[in-house]
N, C-alpha and C. Protein backbone atom coordinates (compact mmCIF):
# COMPACT_ATOMS: atom_id res chain seq x y z
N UNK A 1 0.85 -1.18 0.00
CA UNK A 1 0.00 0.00 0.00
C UNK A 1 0.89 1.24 0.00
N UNK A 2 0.55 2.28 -0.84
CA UNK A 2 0.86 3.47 -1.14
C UNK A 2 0.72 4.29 0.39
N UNK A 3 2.05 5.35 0.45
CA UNK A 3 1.99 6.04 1.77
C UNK A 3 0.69 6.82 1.83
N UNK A 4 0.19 7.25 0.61
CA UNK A 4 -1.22 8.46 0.83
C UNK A 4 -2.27 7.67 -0.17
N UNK A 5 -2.05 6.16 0.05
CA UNK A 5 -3.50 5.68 -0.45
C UNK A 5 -4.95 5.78 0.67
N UNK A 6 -5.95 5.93 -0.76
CA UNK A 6 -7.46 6.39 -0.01
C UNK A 6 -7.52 8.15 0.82
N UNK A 7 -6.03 8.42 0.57
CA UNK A 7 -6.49 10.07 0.92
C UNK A 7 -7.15 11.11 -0.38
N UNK A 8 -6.91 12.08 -0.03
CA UNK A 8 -7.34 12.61 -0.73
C UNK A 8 -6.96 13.93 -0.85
N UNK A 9 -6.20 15.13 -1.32
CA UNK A 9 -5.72 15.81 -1.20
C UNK A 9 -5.61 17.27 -2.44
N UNK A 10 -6.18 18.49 -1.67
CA UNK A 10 -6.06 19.68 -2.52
C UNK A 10 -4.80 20.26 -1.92
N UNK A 11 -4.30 20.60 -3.76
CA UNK A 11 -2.82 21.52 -3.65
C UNK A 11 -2.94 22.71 -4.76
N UNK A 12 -3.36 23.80 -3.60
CA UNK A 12 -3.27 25.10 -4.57
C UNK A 12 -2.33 25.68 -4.94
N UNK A 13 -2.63 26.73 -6.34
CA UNK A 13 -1.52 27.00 -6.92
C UNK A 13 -1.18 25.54 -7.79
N UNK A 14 -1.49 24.71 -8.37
CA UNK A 14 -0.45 23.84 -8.49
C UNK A 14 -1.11 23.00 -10.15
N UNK A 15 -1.40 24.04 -11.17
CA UNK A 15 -0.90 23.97 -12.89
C UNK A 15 0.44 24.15 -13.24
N UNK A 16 1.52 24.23 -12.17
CA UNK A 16 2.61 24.21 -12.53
C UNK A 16 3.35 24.54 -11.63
N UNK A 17 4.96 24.60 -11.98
CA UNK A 17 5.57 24.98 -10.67
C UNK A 17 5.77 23.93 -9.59
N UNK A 18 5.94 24.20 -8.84
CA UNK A 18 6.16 23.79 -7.21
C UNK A 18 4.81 23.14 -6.69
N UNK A 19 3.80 23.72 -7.29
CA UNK A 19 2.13 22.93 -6.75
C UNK A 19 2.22 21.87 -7.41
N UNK A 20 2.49 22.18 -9.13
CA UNK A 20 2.54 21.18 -10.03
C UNK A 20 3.06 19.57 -9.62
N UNK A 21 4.58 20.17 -9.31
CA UNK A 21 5.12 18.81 -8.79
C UNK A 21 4.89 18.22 -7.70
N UNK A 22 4.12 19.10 -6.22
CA UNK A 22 3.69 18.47 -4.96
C UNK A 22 2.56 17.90 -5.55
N UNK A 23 1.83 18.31 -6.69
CA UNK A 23 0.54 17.10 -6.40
C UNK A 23 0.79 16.03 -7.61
N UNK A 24 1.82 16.22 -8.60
CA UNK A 24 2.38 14.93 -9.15
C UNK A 24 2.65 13.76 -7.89
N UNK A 25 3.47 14.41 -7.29
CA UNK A 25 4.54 13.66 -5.83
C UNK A 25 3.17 12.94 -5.23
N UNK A 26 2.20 13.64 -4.42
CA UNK A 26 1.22 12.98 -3.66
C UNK A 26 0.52 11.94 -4.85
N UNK A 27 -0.12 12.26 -5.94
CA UNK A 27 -0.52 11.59 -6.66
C UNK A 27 0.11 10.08 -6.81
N UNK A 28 1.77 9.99 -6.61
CA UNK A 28 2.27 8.98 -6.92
C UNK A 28 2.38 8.45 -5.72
N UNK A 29 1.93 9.15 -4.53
CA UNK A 29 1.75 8.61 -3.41
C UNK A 29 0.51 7.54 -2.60
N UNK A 30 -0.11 7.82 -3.96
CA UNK A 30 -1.44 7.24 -4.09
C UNK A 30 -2.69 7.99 -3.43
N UNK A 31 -2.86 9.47 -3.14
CA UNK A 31 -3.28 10.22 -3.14
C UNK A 31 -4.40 10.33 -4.11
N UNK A 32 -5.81 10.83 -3.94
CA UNK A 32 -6.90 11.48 -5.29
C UNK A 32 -6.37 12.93 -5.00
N UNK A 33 -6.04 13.31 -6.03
CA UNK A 33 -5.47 15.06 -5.91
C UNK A 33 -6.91 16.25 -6.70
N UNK A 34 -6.57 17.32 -5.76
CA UNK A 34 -7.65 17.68 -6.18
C UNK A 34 -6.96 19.47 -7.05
N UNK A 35 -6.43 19.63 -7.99
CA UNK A 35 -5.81 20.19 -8.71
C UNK A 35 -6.05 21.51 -8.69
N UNK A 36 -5.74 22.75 -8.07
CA UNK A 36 -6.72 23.93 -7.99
C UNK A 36 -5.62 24.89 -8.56
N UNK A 37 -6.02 26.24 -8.93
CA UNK A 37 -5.24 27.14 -9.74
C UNK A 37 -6.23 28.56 -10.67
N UNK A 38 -5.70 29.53 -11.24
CA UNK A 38 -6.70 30.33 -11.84
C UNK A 38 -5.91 30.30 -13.37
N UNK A 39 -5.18 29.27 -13.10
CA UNK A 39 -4.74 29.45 -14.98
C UNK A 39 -5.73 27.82 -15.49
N UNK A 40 -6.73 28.02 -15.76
CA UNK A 40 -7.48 27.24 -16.02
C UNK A 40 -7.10 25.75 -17.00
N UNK A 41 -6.52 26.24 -18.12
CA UNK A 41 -6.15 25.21 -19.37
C UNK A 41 -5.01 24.80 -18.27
N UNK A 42 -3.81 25.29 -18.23
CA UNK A 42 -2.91 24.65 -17.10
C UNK A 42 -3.61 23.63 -16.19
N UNK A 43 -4.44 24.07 -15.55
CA UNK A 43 -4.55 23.03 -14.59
C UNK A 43 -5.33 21.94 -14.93
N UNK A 44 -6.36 21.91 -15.73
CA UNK A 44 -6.91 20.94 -16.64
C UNK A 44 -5.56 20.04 -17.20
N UNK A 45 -4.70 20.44 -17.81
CA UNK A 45 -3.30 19.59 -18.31
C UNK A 45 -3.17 18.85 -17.01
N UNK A 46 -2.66 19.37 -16.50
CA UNK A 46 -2.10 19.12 -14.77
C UNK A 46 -2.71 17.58 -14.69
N UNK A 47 -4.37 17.93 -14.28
CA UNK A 47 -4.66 17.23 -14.09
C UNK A 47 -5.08 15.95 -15.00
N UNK A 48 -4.66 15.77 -16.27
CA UNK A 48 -5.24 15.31 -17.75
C UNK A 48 -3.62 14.50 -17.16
N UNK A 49 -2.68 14.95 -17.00
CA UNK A 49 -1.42 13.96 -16.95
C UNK A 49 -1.08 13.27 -16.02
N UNK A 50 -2.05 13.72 -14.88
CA UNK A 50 -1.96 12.80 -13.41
C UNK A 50 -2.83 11.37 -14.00
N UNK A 51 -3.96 11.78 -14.34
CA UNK A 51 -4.55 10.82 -14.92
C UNK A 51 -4.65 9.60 -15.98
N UNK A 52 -3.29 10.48 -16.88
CA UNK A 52 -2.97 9.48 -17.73
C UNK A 52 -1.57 8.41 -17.33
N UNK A 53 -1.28 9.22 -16.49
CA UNK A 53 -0.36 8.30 -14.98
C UNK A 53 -0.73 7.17 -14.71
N UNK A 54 -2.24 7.49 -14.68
CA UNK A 54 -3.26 6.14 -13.58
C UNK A 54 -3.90 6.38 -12.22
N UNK A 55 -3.51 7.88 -12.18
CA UNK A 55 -3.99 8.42 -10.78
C UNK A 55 -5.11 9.17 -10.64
N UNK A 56 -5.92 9.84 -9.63
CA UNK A 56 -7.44 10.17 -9.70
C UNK A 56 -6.59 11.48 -9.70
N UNK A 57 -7.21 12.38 -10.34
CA UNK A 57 -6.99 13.95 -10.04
C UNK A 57 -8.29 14.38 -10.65
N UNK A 58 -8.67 16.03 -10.64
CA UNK A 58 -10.19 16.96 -11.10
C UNK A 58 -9.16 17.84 -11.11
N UNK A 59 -9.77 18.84 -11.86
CA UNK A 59 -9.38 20.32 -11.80
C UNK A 59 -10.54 21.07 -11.25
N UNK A 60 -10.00 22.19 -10.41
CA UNK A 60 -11.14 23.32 -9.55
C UNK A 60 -10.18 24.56 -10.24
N UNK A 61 -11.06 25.50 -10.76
CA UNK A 61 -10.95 26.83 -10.62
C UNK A 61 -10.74 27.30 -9.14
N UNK A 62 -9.32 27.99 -8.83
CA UNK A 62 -9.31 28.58 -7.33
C UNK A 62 -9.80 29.57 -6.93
N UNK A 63 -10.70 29.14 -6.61
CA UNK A 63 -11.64 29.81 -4.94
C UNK A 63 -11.33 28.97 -3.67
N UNK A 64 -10.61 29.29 -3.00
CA UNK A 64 -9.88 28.52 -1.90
C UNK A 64 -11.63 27.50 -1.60
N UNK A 65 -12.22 28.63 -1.16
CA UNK A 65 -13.78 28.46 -0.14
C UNK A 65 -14.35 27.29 -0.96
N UNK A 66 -14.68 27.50 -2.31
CA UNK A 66 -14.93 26.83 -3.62
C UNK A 66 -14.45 25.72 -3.37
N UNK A 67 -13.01 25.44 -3.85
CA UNK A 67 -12.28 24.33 -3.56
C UNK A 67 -12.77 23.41 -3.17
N UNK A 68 -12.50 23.68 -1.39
CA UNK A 68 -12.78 22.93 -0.51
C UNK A 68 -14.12 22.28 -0.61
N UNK A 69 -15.00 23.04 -0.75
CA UNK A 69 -16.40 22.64 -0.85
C UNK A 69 -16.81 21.60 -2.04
N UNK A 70 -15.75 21.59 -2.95
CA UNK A 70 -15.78 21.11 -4.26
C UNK A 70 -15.39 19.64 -3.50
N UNK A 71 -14.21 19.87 -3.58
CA UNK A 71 -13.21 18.51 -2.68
C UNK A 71 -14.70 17.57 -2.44
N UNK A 72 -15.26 18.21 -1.21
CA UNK A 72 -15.75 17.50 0.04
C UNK A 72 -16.84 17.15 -0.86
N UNK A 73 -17.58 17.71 -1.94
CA UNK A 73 -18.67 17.26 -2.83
C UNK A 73 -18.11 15.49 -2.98
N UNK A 74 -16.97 16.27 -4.03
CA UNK A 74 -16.54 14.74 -4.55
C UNK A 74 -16.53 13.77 -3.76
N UNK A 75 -15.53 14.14 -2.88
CA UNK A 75 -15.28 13.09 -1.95
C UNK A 75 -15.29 12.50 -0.77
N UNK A 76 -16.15 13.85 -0.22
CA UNK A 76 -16.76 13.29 0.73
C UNK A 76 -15.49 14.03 2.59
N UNK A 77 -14.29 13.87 1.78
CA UNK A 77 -13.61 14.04 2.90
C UNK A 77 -11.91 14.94 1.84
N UNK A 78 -11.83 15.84 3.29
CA UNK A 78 -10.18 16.60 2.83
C UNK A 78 -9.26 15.98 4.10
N UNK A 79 -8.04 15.14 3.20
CA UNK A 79 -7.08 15.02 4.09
C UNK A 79 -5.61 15.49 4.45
N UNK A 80 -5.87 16.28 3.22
CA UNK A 80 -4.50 17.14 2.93
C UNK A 80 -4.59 18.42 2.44
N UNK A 81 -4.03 19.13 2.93
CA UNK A 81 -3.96 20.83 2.48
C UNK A 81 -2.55 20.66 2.04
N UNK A 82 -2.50 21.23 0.67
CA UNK A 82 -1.10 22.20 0.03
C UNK A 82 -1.47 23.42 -0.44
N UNK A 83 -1.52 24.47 0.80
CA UNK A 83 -1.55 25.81 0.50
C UNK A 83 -0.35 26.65 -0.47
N UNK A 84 -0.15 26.48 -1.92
CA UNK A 84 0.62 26.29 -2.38
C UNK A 84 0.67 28.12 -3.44
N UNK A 85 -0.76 28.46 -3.25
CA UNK A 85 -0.69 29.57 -4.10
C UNK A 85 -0.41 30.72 -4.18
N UNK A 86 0.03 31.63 -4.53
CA UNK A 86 0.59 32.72 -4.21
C UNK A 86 -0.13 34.26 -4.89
N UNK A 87 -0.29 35.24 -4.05
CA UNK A 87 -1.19 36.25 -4.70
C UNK A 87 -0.60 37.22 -5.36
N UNK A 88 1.02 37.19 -5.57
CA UNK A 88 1.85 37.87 -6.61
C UNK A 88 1.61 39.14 -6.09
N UNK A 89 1.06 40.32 -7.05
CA UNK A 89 0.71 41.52 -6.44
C UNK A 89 -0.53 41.86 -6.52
N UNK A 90 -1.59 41.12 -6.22
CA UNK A 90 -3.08 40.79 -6.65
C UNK A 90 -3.63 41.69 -4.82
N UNK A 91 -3.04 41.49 -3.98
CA UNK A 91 -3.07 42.39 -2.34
C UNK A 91 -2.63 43.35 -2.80
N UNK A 92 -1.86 43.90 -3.74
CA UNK A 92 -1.21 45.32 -3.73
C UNK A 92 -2.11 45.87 -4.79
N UNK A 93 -2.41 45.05 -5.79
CA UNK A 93 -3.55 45.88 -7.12
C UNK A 93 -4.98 46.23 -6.43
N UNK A 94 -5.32 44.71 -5.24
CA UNK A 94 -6.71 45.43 -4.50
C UNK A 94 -6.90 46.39 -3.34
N UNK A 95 -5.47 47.11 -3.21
CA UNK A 95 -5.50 47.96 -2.27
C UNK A 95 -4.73 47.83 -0.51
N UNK A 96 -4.98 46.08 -0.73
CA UNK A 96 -4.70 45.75 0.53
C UNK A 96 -3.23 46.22 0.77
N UNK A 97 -3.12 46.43 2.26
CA UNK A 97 -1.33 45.84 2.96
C UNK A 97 -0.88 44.87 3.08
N UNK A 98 -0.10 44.15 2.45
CA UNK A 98 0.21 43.14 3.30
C UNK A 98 0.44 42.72 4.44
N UNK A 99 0.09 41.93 5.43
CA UNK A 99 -0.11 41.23 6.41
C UNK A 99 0.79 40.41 6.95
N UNK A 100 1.76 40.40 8.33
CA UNK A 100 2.04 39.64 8.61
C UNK A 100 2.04 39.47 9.80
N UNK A 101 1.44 37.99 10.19
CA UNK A 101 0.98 37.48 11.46
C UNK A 101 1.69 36.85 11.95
N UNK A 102 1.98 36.67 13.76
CA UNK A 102 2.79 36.11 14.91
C UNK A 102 2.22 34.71 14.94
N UNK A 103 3.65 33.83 15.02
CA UNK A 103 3.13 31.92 15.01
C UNK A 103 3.21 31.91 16.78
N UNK A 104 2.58 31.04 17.11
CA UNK A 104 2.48 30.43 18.27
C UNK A 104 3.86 29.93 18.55
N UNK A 105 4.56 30.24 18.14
CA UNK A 105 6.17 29.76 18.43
C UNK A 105 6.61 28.32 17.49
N UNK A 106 5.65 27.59 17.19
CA UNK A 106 5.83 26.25 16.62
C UNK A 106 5.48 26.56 14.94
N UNK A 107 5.53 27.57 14.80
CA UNK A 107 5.40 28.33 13.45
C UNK A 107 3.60 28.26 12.62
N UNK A 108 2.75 28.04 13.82
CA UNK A 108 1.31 28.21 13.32
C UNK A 108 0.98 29.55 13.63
N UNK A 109 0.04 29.85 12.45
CA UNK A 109 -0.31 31.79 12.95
C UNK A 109 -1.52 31.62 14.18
N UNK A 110 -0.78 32.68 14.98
CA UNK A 110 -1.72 32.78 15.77
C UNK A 110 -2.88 34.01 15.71
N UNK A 111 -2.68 34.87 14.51
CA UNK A 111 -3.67 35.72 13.58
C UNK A 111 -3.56 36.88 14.65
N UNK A 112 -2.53 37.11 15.36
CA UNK A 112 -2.17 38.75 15.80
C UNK A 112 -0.64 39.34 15.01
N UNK A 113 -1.04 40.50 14.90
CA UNK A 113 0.05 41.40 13.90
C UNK A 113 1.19 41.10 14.83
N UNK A 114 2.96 41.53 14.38
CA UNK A 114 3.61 41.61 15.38
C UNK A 114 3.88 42.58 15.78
N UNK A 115 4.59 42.70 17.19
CA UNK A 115 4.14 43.46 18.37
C UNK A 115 4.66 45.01 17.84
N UNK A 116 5.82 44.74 17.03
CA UNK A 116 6.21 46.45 16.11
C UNK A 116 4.84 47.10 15.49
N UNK A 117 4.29 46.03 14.90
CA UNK A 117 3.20 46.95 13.94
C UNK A 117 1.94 46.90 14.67
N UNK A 118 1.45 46.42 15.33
CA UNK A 118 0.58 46.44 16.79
C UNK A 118 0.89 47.53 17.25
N UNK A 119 2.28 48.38 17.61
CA UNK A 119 1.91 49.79 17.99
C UNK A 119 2.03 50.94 17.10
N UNK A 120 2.48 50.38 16.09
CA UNK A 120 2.68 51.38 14.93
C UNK A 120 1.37 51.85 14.44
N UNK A 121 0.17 50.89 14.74
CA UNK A 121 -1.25 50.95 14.48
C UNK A 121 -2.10 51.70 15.34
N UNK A 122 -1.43 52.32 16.35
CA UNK A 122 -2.28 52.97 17.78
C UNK A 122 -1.93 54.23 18.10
């Protein structure tokens, strides 16, 4: 048995690149990959060559929210996250700041600013 057989796993960002090859990798892990991205024909390939592999993959248009909801249609269950996508300057064209949040020390965000820009804000 395959290390990620019967899982099931979305890796965004990943018609190419670095997503591309993490959900080749899980795929051959025996993984169903669930192929997400906004370059559409890309990720359709993506997933057209996992498949001609022998492996389960779909393509989702990325909407993270979408995605997921897509995933869990299909299959019922998400066992893997590859937060893989990147918003380039898509935060800077919609106005936003970029953001950066304090990990709990074990490198998970704990979704407070750090403590410099926490007073830089007051």
């Amino acid at each position: 048995m395959r290390r990620l057989e019967g899982r099931v796993a979305l890796v965004t960002g990943s018609a190419s690149g670095i997503g591309r090859a993490t959900a080749e990798r899980r795929a051959a892990e025996g993984a169903a990959i669930a192929i997400t991205d906004v370059q559409d024909e890309a990720g359709e390939q993506t997933a057209a060559a996992i498949r001609d592999a022998g492996r389960e993959a779909f393509y989702v248009h990325l909407d993270v929210t979408d995605a997921v909801e897509r995933v869990l249609a299909e299959r019922g269950r998400l066992d893997i996250l590859v937060n893989n996508a990147g918003l380039g300057d898509l935060a800077r064209d919609r106005g936003d700041e970029p953001r950066r949040l304090e990990s709990d020390g074990r490198g998970r965000p704990n979704g407070r600013l750090p403590r410099h820009e926490r007073a830089r804000r007051r």
